[in-house]
Protein backbone atom coordinates (compact mmCIF):
# COMPACT_ATOMS: atom_id res chain seq x y z
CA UNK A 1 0.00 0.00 0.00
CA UNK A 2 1.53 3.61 -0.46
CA UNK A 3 1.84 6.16 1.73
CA UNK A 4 -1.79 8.20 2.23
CA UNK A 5 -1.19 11.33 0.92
CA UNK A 6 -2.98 14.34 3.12
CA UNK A 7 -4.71 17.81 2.16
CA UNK A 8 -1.24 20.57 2.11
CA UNK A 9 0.90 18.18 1.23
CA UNK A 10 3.22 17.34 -1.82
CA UNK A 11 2.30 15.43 -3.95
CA UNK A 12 4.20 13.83 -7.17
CA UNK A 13 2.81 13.27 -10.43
CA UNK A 14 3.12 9.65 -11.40
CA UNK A 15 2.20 9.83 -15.18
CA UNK A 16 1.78 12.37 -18.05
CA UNK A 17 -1.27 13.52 -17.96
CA UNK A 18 -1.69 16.15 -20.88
CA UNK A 19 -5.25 17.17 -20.57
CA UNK A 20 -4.03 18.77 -17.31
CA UNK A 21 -0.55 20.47 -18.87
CA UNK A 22 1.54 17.92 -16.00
CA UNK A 23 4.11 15.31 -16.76
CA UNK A 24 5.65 12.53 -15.16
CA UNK A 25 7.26 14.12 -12.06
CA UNK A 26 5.95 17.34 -11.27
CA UNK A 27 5.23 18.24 -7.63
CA UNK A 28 1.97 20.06 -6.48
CA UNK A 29 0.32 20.92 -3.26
CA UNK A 30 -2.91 18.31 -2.55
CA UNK A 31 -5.98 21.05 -0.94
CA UNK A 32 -8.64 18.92 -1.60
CA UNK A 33 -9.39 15.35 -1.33
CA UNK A 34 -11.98 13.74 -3.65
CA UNK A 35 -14.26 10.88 -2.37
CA UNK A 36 -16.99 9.32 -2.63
CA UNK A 37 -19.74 9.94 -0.01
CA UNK A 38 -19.63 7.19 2.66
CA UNK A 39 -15.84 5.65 1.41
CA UNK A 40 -12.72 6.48 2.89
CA UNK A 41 -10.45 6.16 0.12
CA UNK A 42 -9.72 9.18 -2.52
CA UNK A 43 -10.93 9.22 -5.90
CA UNK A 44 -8.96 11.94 -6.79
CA UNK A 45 -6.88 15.02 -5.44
CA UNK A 46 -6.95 18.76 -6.62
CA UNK A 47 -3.82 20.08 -6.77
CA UNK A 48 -2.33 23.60 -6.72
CA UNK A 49 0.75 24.09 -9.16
CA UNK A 50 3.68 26.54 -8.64
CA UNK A 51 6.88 28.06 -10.30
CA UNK A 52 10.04 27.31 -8.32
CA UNK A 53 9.49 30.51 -7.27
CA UNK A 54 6.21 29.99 -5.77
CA UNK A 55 4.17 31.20 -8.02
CA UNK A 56 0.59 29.88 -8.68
CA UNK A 57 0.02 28.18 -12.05
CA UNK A 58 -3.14 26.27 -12.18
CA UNK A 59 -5.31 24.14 -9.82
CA UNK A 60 -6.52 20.61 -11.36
CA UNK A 61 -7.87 17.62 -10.34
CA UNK A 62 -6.31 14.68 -10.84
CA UNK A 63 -7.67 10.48 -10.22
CA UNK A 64 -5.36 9.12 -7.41
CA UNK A 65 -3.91 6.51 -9.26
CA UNK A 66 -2.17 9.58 -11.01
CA UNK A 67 -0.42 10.37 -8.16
CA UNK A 68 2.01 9.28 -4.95
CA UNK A 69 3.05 11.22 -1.78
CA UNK A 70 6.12 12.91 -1.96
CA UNK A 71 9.14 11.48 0.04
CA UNK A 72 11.91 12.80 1.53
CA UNK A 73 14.08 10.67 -1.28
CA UNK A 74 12.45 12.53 -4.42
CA UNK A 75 14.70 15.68 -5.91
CA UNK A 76 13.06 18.76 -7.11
CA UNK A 77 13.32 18.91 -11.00
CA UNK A 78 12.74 22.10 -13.48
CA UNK A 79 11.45 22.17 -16.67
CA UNK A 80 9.60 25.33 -18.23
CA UNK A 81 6.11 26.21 -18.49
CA UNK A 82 4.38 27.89 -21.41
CA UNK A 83 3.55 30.90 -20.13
CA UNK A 84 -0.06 32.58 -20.97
């Protein structure tokens, strides 16, 4: 089982998902959890995007088979953003 991933935390992208602009990798911040009425387990997450330099860039939501908690073995990685 992997590790529950809570509301504020990071959490890591685990596969391209294009419809959303994320790949493989990128980090957000989880502030909502999606679930079904009456079931504990998510669904899905909403998750807030950022710049390195904190910046907001979009809030999506995302199924939760998309996506792991973040550990404290995973590196920070770059890449640029199309900007609008």
């Amino acid at each position: 089982m992997s590790a529950e991933i809570r509301e504020h935390s990071y959490a890591v992208v685990a596969r391209d998902l294009p419809g959303e602009g994320l790949r493989a990798g990128d980090v957000g911040v989880v502030v909502h959890i999606h679930r079904r009425p009456g079931e504990s387990e998510p669904v899905g997450y909403m998750l807030e995007t950022f710049t390195v330099d904190g910046e907001g860039l979009d809030t999506v939501s995302v199924p939760a088979d998309a996506v792991r908690a973040a550990t404290s073995n995973d590196m920070a990685h770059a890449r640029p953003v199309a900007a609008e």
